[in-house]
Protein backbone atom coordinates (compact mmCIF):
# COMPACT_ATOMS: atom_id res chain seq x y z
CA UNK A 1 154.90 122.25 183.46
CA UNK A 2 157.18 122.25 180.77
CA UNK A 3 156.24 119.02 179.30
CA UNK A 4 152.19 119.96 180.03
CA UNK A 5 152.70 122.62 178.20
CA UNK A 6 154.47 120.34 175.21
CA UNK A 7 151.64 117.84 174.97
CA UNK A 8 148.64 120.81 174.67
CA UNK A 9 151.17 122.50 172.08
CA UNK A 10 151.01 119.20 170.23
CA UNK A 11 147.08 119.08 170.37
CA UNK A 12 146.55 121.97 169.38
CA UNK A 13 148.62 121.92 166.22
CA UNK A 14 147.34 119.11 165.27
CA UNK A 15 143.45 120.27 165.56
CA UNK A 16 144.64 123.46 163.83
CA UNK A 17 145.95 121.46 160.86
CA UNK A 18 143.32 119.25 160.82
CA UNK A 19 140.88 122.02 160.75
CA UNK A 20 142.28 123.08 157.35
CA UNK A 21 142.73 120.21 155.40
CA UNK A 22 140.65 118.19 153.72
CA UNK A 23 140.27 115.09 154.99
CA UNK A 24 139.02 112.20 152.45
CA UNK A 25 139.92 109.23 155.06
CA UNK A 26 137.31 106.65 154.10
CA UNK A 27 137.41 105.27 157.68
CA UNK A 28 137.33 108.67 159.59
CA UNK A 29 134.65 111.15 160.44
CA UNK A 30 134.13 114.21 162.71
CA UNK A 31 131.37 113.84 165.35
CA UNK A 32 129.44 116.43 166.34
CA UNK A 33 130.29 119.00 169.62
CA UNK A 34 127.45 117.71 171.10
CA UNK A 35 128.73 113.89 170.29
CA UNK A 36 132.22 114.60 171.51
CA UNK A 37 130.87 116.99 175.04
CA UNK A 38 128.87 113.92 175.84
CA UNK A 39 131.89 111.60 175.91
CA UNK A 40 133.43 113.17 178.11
CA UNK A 41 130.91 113.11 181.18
CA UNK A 42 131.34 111.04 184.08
CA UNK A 43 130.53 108.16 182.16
CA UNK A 44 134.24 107.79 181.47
CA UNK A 45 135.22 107.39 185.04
CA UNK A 46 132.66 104.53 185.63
CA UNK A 47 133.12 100.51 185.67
CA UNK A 48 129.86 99.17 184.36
CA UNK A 49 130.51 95.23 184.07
CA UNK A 50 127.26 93.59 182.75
CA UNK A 51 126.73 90.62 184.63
CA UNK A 52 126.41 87.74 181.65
CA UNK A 53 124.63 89.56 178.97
CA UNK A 54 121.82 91.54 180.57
CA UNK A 55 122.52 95.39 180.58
CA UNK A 56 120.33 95.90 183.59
CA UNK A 57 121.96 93.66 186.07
CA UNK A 58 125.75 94.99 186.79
CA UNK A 59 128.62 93.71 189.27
CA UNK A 60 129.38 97.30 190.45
CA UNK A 61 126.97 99.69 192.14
CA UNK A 62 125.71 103.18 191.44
CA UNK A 63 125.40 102.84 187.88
CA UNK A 64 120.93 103.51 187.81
CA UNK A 65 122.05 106.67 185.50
CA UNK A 66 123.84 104.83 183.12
CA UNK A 67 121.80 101.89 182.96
CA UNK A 68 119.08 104.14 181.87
CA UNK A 69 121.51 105.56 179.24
CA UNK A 70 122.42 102.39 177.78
CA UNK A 71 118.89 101.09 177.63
CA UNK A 72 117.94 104.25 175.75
CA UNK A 73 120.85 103.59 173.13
CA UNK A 74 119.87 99.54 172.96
CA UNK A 75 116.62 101.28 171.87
CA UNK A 76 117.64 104.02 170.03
CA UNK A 77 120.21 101.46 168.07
CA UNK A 78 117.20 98.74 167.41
CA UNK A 79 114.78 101.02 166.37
CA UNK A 80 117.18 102.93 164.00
CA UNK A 81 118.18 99.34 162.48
CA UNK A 82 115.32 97.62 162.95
CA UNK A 83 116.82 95.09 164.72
CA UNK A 84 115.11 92.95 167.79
CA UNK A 85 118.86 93.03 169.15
CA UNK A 86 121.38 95.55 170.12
CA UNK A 87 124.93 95.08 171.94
CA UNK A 88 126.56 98.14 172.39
CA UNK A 89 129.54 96.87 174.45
CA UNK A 90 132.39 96.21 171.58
CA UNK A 91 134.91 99.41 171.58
CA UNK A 92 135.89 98.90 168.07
CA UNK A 93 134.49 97.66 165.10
CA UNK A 94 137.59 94.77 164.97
CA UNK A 95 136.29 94.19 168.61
CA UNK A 96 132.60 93.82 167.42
CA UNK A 97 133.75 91.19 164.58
CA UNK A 98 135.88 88.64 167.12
CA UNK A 99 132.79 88.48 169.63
CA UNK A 100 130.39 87.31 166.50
CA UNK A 101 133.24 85.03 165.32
CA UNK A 102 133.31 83.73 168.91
CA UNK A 103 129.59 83.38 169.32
CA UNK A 104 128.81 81.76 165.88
CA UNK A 105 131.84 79.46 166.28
CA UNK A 106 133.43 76.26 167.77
CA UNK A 107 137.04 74.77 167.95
CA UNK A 108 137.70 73.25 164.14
CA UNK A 109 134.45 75.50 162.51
CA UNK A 110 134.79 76.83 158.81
CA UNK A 111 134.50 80.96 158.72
CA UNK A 112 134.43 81.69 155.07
CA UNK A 113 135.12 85.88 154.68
CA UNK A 114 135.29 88.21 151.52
CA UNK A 115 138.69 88.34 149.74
CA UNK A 116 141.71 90.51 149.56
CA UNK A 117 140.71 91.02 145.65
CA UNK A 118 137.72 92.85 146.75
CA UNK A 119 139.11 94.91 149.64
CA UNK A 120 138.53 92.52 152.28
CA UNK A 121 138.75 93.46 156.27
CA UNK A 122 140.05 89.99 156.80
CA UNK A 123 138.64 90.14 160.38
CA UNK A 124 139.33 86.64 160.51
CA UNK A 125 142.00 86.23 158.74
CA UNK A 126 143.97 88.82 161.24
CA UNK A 127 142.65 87.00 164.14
CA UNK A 128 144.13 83.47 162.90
CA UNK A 129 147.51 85.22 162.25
CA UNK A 130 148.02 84.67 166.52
CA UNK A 131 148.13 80.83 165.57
CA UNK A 132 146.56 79.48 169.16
CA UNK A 133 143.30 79.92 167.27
CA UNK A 134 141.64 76.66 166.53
CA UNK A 135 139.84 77.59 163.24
CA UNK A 136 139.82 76.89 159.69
CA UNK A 137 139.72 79.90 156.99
CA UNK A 138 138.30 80.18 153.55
CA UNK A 139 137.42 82.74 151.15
CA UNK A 140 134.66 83.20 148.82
CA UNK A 141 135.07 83.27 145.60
CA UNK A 142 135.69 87.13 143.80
CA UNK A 143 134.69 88.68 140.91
CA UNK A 144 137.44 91.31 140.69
CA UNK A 145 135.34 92.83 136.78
CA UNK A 146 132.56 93.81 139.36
CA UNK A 147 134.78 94.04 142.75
CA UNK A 148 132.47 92.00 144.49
CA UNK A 149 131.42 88.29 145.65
CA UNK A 150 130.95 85.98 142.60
CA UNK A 151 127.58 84.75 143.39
CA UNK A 152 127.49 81.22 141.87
CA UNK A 153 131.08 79.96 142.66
CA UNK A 154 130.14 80.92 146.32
CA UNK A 155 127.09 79.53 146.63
CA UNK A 156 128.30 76.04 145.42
CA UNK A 157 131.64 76.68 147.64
CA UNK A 158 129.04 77.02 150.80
CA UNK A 159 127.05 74.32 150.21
CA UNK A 160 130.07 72.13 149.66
CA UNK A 161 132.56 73.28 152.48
CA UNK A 162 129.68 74.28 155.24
CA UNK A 163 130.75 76.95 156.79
CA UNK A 164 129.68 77.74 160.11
CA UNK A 165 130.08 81.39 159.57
CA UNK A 166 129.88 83.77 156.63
CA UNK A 167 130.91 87.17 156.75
CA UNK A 168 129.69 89.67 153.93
CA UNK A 169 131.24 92.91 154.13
CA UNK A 170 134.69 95.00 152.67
CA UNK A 171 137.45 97.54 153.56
CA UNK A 172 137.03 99.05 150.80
CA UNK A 173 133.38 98.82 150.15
CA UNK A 174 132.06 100.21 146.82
CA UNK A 175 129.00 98.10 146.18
CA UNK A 176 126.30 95.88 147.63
CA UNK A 177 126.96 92.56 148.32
CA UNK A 178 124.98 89.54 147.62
CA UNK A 179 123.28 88.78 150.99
CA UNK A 180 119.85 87.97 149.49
CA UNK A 181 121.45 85.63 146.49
CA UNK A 182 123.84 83.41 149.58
CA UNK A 183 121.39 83.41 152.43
CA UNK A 184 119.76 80.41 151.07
CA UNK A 185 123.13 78.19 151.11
CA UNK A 186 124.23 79.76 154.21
CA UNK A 187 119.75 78.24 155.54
CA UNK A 188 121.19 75.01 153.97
CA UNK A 189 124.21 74.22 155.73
CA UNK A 190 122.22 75.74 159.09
CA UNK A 191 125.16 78.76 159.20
CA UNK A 192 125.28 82.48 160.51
CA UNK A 193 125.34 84.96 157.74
CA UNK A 194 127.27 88.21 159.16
CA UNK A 195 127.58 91.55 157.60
CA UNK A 196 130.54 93.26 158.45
CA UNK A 197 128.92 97.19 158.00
CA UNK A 198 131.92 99.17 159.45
CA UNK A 199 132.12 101.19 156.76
CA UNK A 200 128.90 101.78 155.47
CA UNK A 201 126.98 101.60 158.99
CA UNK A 202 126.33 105.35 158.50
CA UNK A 203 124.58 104.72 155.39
CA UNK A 204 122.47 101.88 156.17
CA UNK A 205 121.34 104.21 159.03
CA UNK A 206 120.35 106.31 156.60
CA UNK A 207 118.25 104.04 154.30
CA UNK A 208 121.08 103.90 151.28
CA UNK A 209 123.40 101.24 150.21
CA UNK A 210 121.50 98.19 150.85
CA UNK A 211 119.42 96.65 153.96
CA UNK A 212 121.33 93.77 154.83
CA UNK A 213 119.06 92.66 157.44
CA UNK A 214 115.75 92.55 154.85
CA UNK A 215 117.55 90.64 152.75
CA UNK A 216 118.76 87.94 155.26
CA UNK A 217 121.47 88.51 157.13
CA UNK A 218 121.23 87.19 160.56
CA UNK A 219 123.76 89.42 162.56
CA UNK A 220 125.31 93.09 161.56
CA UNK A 221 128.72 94.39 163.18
CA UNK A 222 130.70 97.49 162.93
CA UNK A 223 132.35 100.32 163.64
CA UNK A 224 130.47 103.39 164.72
CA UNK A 225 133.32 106.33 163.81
CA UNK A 226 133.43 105.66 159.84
CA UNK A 227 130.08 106.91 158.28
CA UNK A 228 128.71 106.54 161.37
CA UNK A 229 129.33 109.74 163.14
CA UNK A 230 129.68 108.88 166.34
CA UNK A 231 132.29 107.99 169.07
CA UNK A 232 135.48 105.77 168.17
CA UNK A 233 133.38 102.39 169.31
CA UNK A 234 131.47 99.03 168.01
CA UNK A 235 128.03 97.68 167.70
CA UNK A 236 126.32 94.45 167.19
CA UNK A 237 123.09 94.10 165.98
CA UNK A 238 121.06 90.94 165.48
CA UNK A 239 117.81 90.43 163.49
CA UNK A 240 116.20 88.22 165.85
CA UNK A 241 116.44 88.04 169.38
CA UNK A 242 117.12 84.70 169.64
CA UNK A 243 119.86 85.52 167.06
CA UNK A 244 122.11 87.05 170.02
CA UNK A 245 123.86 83.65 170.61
CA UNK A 246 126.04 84.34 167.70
CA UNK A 247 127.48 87.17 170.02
CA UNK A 248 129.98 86.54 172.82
CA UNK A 249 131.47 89.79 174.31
CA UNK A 250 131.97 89.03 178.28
CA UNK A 251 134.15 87.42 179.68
CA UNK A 252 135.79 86.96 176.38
CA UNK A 253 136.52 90.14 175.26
CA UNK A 254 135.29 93.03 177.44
CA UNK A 255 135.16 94.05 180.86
CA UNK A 256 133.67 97.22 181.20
CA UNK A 257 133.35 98.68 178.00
CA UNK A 258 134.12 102.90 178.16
CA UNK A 259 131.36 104.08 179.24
CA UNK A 260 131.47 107.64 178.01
CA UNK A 261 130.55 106.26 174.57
CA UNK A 262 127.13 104.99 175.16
CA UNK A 263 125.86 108.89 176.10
CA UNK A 264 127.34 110.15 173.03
CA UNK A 265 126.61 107.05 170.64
CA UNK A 266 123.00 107.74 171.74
CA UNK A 267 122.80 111.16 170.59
CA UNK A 268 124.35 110.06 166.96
CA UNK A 269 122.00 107.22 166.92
CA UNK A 270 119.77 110.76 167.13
CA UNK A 271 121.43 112.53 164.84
CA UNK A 272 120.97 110.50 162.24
CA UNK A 273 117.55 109.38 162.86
CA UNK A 274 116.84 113.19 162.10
CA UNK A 275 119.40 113.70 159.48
CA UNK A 276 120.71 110.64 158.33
CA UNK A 277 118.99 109.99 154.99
CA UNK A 278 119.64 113.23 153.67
CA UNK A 279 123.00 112.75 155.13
CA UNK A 280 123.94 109.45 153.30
CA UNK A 281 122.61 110.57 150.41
CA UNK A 282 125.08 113.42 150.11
CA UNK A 283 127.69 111.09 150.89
CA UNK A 284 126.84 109.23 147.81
CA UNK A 285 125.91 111.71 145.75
CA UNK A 286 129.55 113.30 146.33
CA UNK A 287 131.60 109.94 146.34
CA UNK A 288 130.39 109.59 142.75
CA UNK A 289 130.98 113.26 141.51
CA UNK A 290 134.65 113.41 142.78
CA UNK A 291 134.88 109.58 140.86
CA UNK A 292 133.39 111.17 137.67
CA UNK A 293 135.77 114.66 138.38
CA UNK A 294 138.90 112.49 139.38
CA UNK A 295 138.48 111.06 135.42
CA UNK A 296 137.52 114.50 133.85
CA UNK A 297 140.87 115.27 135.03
CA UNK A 298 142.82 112.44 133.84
CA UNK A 299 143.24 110.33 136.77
CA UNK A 300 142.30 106.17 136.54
CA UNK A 301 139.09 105.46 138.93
CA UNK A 302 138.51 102.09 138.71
CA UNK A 303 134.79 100.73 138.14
CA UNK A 304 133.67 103.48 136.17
CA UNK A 305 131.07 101.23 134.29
CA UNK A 306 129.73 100.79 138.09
CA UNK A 307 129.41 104.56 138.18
CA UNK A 308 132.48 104.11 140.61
CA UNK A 309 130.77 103.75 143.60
CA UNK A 310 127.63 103.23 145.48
CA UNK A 311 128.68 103.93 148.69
CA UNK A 312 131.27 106.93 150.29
CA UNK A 313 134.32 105.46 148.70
CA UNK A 314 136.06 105.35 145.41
CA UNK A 315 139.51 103.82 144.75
CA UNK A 316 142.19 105.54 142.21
CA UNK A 317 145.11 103.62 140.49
CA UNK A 318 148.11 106.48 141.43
CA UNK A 319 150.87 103.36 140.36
CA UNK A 320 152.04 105.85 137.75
CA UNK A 321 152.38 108.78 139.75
CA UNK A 322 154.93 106.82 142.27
CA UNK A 323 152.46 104.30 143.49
CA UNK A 324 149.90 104.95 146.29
CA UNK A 325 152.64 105.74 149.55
CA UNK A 326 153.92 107.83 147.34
CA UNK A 327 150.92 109.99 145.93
CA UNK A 328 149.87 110.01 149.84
CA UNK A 329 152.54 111.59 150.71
CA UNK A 330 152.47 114.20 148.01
CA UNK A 331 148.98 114.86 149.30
CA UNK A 332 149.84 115.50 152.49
CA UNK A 333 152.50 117.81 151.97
CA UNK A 334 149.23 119.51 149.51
CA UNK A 335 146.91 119.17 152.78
CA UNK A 336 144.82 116.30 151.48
CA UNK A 337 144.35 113.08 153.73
CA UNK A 338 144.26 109.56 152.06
CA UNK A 339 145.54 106.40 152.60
CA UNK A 340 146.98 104.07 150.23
CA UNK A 341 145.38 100.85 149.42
CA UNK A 342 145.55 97.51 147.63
CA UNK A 343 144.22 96.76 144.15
CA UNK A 344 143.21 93.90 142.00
CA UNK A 345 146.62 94.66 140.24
CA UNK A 346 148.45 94.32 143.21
CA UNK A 347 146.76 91.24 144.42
CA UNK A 348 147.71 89.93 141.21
CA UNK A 349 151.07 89.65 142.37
CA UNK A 350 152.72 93.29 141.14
CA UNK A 351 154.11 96.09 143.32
CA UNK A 352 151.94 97.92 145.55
CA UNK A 353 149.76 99.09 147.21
CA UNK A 354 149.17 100.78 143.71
CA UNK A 355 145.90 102.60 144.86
CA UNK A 356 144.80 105.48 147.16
CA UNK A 357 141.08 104.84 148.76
CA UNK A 358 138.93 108.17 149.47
CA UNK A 359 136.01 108.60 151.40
CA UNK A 360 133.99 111.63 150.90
CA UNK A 361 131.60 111.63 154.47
CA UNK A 362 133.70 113.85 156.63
CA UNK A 363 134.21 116.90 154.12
CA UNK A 364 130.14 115.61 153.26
CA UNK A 365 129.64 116.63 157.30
CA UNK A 366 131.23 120.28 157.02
CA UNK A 367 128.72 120.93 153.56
CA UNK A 368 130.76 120.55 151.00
CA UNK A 369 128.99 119.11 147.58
CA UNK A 370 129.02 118.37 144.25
CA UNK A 371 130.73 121.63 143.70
CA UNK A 372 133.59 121.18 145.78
CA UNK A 373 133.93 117.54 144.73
CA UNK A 374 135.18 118.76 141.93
CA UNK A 375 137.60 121.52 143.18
CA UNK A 376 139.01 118.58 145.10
CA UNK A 377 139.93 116.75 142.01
CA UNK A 378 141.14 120.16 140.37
CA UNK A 379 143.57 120.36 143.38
CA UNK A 380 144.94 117.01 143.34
CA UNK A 381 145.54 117.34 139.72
CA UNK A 382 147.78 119.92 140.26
CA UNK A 383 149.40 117.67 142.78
CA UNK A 384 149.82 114.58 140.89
CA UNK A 385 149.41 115.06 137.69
CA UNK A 386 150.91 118.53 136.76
CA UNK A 387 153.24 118.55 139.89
CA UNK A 388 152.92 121.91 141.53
CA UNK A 389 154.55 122.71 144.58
CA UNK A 390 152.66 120.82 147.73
CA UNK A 391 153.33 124.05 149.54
CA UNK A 392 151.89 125.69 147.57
CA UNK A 393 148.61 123.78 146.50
CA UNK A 394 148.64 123.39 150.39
CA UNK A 395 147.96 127.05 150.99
CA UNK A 396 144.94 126.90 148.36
CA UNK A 397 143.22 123.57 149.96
CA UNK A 398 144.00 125.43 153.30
CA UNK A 399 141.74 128.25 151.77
CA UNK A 400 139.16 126.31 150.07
CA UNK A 401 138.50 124.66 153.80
CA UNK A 402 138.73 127.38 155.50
CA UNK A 403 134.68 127.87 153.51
CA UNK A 404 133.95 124.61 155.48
CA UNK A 405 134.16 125.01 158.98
CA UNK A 406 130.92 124.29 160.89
CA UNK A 407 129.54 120.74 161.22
CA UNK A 408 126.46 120.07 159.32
CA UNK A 409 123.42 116.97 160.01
CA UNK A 410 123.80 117.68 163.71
CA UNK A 411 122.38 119.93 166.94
CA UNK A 412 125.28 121.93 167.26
CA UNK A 413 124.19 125.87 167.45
CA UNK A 414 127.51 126.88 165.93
């Protein structure tokens, strides 16, 4: 009982904390109760094995409840996305990425990906690393001036290489990128264009950022925990339905994929189907505030010609307050959640990571605005810059959050 008691202790300090601070993760969110109740049905307990790829025909028996489910969420999921395809079987957005790369590819294929320089998830690049892959790797061309792909060196690099796959997309993911301008080169050399929307899948569900699929992409993967506010999980979309052979999940990958997710993914493909534009746009709206805030108060925000961002993130250069571990660290202490990242400047081949990436969607989820964009820069001023007591500035972001407490673009009552 001890040791029971240990692990709830643990759990509970840690929700308590997290309660009170203000998170500005770029890849984390907060689902709603009603997201996180549904998870936890029966679901969980199930083994669901498709049998190939058709969601209605399964190995084990008395699953008729949750095949309903999950052909509600392939619906729910298409019609949200406007996509003629829907796999909802990946349980991470990394997991989501390998079963495209092992759909749209054979032994000795070219996979050309976005670079390090411009935040890059390096999905393939991390799946080479195991060596027993037989694949070859390139990267297209960046244009670090506006963090992005550098349209005519790539198109000319596609046409000339052939890639088999291209994958759009970015870690840290301030702007557009060029589907519409490559799609023709990727036509050309009869390749898959992929759009890697992990972190941004929120806000293409809400009709902001871009619409990768009108302007040509043929399949979009992600992560559905990062904008999109729903269960720790992946999803694969395709714009045609013929389009699904880029995706191989089973045997592959995945067995039986955690059922308790499709329930709960359905009702935040629901959520945001009533809230999501108004819910993205906030995101924006915010991420761009706390970038123009963040420089009111002396800090460097890259891209400010850009307007910093268009999406939920911005980047910040910390390399003279310690670099970004430790300006992280600092912020922790102060009860503010980042995470360090990379910059051009470190890519470049100095020190690093020199950066700190934050995302504004979770503290966008508990109401917080343009308003307390800015008392969030005030704070970390005092953090970084003037270098008051963590403690201390702690207790005042403990405060501040304590304002923020109940979940907003959602069905919860309370």
């Amino acid at each position: 009982m001890k040791n029971l008691e240990e692990v709830r202790a643990i759990v509970e300090q840690h929700e308590s904390w997290r309660r009170n601070c203000l998170n500005l993760i770029a890849s984390e969110n907060q689902p709603s109760r009603t997201v996180r109740n549904l998870e936890a049905c029966d679901f969980m307990n199930r083994y669901a094995t498709f049998e190939a790829d058709d969601p209605n025909v399964r190995k084990y028996r008395g699953l008729k409840y949750i095949i309903e489910a999950e052909n509600l969420a392939i619906g729910l999921a298409k019609s949200l996305f406007q996509a003629e395809h829907a796999d909802l079987r990946p349980i991470s957005g990394t997991m989501a990425g390998l079963a495209v790369i092992f759909g749209a590819t054979t032994k000795g294929d070219l996979v050309m990906e976005t670079g390090v320089e411009i935040g890059s998830h390096l999905v393939v690049k991390k799946f080479l690393s195991s060596n027993i892959v037989d694949l070859r790797l390139d990267f297209l061309p960046s244009d670090v001036k506006s963090y992005n792909v550098e349209i005519d060196r790539a198109i000319k690099d596609i046409r000339k290489k052939r890639p088999k796959l291209v994958i759009l997309g970015s870690s840290n993911f301030l702007f557009p990128h060029p589907v519409k301008e490559i799609k023709p080169a990727v036509e050309e050399v009869n390749g898959c264009l992929a759009y890697d929307a992990s972190h941004v899948l929120g806000l293409l569900s809400g009709k902001k950022f871009q619409a990768p699929f009108k302007e040509g992409a043929d399949i979009v993967f992600g992560g559905t925990n990062k904008t999109f506010p729903g269960p720790q999980g992946g999803i694969i979309l395709a714009k045609k339905a013929d389009l699904s052979r880029y995706i191989r999940i089973y045997p592959n990958l995945i067995d039986n994929h955690h059922l308790g997710r499709i329930p709960a993914l359905a009702c935040a493909l629901i959520e945001l189907m009533e809230f999501g534009e108004q819910y993205a746009e906030q995101v924006i709206t915010n991420a761009r505030t706390l970038g123009e805030q963040l420089t009111e108060e002396g800090f460097k925000v890259p891209y400010e010609h850009l307007g910093f961002t268009d999406s939920h993130t911005i980047l910040m250069d910390v390399s003279e307050y310690g670099g970004g571990k430790v300006a992280a660290a600092l912020l922790e202490r102060s009860n503010i959640i980042v995470n360090t990242t990379t910059l051009p400047i470190d890519v470049q081949g100095l020190k690093g990571p020199s950066g700190i990436r934050l995302g504004t969607q979770e503290m966008t989820r508990f109401g917080m605005k343009k308003d307390e964009m800015r008392e969030i820069a005030t704070l970390m001023r005092k953090v970084l810059i003037e270098k008051k007591d963590p403690e201390r500035i702690g207790r005042e972001a403990q405060h501040f959050r304590s304002g923020f407490q109940k979940l907003q673009f959602s069905f919860d009552k309370s």
